[in-house]
PDB file of N, CA and C in Angstrom:
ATOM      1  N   UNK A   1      -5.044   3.945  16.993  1.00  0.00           N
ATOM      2  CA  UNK A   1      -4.908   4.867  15.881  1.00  0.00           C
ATOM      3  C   UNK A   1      -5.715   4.384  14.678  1.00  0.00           C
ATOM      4  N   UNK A   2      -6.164   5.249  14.312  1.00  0.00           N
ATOM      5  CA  UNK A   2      -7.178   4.963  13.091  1.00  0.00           C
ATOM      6  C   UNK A   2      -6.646   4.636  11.649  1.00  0.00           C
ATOM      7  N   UNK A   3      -5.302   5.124  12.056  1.00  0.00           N
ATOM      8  CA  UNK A   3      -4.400   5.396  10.398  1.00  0.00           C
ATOM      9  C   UNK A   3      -3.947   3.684  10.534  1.00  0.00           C
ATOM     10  N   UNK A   4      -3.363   3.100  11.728  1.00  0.00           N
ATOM     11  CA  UNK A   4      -2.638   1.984  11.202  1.00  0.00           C
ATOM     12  C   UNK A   4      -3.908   1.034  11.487  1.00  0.00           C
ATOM     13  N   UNK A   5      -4.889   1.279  11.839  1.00  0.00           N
ATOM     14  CA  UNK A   5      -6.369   0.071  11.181  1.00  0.00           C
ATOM     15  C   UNK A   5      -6.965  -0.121  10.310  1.00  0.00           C
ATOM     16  N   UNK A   6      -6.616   0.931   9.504  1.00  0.00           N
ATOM     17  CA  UNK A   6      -6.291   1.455   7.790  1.00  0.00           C
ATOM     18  C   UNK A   6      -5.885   0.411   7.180  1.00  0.00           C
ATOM     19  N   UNK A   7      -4.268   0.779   7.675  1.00  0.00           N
ATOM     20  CA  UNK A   7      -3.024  -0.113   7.165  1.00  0.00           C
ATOM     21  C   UNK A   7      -3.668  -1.570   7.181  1.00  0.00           C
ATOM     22  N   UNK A   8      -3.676  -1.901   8.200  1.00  0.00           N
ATOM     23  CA  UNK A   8      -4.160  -3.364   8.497  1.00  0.00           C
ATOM     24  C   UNK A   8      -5.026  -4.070   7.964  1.00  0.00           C
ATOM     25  N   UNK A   9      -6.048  -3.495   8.045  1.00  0.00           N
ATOM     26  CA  UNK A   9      -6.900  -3.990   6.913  1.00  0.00           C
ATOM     27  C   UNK A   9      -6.665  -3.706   5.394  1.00  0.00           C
ATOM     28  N   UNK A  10      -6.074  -2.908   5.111  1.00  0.00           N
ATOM     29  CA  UNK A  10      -5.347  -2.591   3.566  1.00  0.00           C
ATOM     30  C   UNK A  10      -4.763  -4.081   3.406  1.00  0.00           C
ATOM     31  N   UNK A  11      -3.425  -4.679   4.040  1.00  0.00           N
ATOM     32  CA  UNK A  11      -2.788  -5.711   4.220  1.00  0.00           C
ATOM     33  C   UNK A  11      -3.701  -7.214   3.886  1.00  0.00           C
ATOM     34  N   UNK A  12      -4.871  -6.892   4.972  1.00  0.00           N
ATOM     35  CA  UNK A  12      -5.673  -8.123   4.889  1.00  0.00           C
ATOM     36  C   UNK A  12      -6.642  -8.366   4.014  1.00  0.00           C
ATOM     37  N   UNK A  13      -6.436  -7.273   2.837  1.00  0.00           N
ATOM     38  CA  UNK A  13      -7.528  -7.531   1.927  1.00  0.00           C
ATOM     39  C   UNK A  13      -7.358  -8.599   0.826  1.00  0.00           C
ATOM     40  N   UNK A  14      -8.011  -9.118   0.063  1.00  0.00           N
ATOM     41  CA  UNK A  14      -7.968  -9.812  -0.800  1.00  0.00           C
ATOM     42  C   UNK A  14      -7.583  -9.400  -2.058  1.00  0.00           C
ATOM     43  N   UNK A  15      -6.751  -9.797  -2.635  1.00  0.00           N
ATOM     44  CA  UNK A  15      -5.796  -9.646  -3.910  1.00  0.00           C
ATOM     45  C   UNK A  15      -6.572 -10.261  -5.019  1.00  0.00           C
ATOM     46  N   UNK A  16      -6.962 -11.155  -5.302  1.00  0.00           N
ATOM     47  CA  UNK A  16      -7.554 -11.809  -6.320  1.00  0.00           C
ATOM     48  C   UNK A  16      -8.680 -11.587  -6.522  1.00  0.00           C
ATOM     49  N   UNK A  17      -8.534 -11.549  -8.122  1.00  0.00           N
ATOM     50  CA  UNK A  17     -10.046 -11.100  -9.245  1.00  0.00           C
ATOM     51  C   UNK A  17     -10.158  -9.870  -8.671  1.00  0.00           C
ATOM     52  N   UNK A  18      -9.330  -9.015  -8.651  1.00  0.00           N
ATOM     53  CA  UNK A  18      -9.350  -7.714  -8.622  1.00  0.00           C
ATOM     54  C   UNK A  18      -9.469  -7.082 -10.314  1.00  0.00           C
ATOM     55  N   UNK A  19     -10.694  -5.687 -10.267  1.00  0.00           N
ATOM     56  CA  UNK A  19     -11.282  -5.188 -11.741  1.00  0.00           C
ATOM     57  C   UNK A  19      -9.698  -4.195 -11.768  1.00  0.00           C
ATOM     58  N   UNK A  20      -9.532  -3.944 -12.958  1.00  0.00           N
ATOM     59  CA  UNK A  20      -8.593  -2.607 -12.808  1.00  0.00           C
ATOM     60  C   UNK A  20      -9.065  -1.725 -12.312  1.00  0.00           C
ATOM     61  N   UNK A  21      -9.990  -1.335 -11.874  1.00  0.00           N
ATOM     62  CA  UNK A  21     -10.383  -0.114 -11.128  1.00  0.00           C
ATOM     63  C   UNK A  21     -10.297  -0.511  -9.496  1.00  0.00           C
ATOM     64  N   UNK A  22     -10.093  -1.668  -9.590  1.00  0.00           N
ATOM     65  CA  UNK A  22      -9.580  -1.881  -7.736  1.00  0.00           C
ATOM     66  C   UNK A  22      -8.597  -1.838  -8.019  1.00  0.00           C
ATOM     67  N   UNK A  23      -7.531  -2.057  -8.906  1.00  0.00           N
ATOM     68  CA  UNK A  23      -6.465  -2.209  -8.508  1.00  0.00           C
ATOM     69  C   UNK A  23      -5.749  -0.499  -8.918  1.00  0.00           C
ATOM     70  N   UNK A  24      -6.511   0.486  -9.645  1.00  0.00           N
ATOM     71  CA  UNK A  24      -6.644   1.763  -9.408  1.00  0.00           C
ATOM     72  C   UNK A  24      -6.715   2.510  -8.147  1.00  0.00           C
ATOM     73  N   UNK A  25      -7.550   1.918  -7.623  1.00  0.00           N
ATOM     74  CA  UNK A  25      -8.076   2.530  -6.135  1.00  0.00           C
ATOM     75  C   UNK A  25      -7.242   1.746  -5.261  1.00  0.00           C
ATOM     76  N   UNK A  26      -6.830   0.669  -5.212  1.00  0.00           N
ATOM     77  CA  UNK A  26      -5.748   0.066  -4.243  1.00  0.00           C
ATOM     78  C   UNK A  26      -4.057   0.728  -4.220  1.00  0.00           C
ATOM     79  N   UNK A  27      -3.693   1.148  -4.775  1.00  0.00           N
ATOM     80  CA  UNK A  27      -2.782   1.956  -5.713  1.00  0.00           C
ATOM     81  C   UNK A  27      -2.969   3.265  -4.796  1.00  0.00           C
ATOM     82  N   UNK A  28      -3.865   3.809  -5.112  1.00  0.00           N
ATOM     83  CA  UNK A  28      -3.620   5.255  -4.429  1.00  0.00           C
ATOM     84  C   UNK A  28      -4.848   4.991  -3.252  1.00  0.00           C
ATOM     85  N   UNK A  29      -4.818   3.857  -3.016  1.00  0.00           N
ATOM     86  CA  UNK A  29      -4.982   4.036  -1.086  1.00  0.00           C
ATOM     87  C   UNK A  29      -3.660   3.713  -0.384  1.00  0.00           C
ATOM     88  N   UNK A  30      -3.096   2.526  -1.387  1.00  0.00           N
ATOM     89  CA  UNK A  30      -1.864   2.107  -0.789  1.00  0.00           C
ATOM     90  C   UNK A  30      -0.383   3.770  -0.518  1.00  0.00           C
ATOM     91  N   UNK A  31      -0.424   4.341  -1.599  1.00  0.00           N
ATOM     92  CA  UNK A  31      -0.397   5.542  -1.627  1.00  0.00           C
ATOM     93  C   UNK A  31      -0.106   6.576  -0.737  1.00  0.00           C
ATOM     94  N   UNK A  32      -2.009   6.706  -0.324  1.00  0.00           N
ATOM     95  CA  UNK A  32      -2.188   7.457   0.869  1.00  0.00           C
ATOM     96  C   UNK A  32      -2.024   7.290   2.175  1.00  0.00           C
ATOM     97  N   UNK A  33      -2.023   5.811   2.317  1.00  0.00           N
ATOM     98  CA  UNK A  33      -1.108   5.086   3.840  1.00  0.00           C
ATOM     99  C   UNK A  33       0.027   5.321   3.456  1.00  0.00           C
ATOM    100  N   UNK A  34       0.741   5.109   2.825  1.00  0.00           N
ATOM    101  CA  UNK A  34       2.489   4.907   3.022  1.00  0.00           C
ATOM    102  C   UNK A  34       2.709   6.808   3.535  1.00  0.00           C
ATOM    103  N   UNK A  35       2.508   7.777   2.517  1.00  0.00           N
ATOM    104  CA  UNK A  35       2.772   9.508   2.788  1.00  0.00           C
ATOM    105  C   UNK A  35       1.924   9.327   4.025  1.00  0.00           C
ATOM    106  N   UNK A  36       0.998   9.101   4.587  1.00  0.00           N
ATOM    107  CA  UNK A  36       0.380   9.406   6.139  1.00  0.00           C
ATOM    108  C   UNK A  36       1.136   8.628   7.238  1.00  0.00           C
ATOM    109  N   UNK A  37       1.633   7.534   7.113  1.00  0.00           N
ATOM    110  CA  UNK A  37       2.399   6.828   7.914  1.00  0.00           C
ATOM    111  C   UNK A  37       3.995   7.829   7.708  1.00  0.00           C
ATOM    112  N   UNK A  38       4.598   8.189   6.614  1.00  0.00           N
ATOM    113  CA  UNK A  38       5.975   8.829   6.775  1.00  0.00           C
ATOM    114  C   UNK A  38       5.759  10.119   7.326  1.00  0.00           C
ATOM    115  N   UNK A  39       4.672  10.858   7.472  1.00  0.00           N
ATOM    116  CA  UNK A  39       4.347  11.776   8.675  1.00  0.00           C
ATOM    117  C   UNK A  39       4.315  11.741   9.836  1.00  0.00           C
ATOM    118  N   UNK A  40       3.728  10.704  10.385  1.00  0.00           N
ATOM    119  CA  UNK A  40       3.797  10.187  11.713  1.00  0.00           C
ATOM    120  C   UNK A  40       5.482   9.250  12.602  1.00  0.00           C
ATOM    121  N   UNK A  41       5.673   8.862  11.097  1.00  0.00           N
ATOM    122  CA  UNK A  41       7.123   8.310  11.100  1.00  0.00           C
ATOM    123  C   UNK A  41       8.210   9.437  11.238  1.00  0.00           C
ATOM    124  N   UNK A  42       8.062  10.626  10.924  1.00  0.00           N
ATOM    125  CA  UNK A  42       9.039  11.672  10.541  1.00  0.00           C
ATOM    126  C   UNK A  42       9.166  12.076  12.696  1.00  0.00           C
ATOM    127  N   UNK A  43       7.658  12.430  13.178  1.00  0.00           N
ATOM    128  CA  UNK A  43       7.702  12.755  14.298  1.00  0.00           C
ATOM    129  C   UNK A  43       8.132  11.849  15.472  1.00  0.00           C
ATOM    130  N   UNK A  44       7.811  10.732  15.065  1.00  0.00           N
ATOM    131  CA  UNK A  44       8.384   9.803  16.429  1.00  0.00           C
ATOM    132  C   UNK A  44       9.163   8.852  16.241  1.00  0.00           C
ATOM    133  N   UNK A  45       9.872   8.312  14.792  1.00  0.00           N
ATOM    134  CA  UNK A  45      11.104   7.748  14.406  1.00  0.00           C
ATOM    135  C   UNK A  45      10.982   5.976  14.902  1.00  0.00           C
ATOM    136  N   UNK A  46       9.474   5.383  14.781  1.00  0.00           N
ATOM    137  CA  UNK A  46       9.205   4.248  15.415  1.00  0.00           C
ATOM    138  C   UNK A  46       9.804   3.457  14.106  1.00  0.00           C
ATOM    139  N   UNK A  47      10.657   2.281  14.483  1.00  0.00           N
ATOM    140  CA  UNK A  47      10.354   1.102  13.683  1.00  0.00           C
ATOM    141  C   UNK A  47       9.657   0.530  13.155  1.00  0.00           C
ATOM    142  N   UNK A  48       8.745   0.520  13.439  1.00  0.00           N
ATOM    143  CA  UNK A  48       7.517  -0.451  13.434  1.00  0.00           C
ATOM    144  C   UNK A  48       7.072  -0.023  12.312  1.00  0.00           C
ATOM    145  N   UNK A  49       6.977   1.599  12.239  1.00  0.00           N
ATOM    146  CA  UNK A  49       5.996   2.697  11.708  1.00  0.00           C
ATOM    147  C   UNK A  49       6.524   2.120  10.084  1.00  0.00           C
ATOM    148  N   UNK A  50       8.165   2.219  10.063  1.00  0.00           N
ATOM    149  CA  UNK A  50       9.338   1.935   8.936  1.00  0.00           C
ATOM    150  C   UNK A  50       8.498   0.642   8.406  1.00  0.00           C
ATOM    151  N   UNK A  51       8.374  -0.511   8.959  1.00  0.00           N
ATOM    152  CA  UNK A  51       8.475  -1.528   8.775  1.00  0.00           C
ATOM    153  C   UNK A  51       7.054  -1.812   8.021  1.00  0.00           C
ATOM    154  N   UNK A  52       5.808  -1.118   8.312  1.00  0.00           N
ATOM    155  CA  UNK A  52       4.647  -1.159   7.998  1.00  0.00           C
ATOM    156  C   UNK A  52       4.811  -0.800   6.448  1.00  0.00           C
ATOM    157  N   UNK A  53       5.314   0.597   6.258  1.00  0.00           N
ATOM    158  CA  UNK A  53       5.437   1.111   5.153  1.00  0.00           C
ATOM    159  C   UNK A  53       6.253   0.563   3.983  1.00  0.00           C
ATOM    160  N   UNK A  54       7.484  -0.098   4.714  1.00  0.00           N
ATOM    161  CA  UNK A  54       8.044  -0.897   3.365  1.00  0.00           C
ATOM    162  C   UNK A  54       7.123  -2.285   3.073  1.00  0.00           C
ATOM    163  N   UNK A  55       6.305  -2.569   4.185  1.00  0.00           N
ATOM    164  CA  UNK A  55       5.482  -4.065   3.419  1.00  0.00           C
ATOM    165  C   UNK A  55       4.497  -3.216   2.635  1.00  0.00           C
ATOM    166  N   UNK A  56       3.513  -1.923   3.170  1.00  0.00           N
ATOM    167  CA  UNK A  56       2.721  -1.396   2.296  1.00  0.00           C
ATOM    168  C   UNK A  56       3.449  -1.391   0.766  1.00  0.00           C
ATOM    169  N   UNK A  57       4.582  -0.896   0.704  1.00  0.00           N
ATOM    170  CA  UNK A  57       5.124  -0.644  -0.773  1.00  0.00           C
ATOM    171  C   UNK A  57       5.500  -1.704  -1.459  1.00  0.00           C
ATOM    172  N   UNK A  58       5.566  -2.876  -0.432  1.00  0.00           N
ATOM    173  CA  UNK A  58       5.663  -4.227  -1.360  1.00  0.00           C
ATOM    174  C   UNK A  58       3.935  -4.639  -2.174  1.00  0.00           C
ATOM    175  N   UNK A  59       3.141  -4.419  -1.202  1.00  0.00           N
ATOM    176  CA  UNK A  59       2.080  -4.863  -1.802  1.00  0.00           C
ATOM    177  C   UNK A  59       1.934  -3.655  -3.319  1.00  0.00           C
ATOM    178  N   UNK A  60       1.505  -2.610  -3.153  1.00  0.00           N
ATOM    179  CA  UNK A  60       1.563  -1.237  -3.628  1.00  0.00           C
ATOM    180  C   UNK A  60       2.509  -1.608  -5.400  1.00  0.00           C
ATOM    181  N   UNK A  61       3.708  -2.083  -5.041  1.00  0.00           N
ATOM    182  CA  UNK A  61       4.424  -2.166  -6.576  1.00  0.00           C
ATOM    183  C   UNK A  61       3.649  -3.897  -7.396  1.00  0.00           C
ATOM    184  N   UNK A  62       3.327  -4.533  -6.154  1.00  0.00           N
ATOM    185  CA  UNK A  62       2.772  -5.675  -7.095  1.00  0.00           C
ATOM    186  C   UNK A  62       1.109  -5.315  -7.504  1.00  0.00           C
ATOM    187  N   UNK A  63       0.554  -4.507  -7.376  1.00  0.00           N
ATOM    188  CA  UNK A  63      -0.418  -3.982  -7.932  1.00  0.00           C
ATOM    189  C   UNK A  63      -0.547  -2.979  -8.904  1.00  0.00           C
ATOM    190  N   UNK A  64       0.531  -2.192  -8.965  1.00  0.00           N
ATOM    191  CA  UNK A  64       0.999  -1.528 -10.040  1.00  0.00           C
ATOM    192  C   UNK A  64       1.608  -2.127 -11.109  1.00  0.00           C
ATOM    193  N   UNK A  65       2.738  -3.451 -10.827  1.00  0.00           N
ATOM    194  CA  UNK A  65       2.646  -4.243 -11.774  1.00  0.00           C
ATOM    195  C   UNK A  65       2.067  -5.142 -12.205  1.00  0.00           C
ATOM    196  N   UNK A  66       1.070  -5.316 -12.050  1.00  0.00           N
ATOM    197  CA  UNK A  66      -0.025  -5.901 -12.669  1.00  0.00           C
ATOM    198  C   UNK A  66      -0.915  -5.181 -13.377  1.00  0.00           C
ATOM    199  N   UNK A  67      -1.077  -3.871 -13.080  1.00  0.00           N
ATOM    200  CA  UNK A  67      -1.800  -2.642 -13.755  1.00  0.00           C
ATOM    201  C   UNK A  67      -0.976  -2.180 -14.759  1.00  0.00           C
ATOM    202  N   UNK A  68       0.294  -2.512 -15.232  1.00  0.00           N
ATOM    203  CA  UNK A  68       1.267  -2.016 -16.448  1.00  0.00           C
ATOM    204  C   UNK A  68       0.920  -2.961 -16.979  1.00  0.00           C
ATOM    205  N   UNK A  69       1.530  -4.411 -16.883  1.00  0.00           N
ATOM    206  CA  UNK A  69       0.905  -5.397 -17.750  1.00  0.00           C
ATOM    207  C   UNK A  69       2.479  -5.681 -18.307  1.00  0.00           C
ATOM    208  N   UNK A  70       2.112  -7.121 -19.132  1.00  0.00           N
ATOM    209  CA  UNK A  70       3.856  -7.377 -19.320  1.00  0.00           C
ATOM    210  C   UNK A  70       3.954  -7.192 -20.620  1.00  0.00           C
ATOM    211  N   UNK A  71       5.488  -6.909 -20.720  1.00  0.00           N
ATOM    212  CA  UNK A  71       5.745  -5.918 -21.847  1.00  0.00           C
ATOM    213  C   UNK A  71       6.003  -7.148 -23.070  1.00  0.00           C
ATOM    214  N   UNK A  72       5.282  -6.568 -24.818  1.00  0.00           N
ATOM    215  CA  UNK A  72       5.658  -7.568 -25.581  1.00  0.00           C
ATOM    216  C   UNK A  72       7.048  -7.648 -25.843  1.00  0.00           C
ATOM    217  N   UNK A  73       7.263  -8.801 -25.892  1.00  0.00           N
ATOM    218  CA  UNK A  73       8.443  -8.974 -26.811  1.00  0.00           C
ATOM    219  C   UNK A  73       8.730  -9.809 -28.028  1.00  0.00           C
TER     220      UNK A  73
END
């Protein structure tokens, strides 16, 4: 499947010295795997499928928080 070689390499990419505009575009690729995987997940109810998507959304929120930035106090 083409969608979870996507995933996979999404996973295996490199995190560091990322511009905000990768971490823009990582964001809504991460995004567009997780809604394309819960489609495929909806029809055949795989584990696996589950399991992909909650690590995608782990990576996915630590790139978003890093793109908010920490709040002053």
């Amino acid at each position: 499947m083409d969608l979870l070689k996507r995933a996979e390499q999404f996973e295996s990419r490199k995190w560091s010295n990322m511009t905000t505009s990768d971490r823009v575009e990582a964001s809504r690729e991460a995004k567009d795997l997780i809604l394309s995987i819960n489609e495929l997940y909806k029809e055949t109810k795989d584990p696996e499928l589950m399991d992909l998507m909650k690590r995608l959304t782990v990576l996915k929120q630590k790139v978003e928080k890093r793109l908010k930035g920490r709040p002053l106090v």
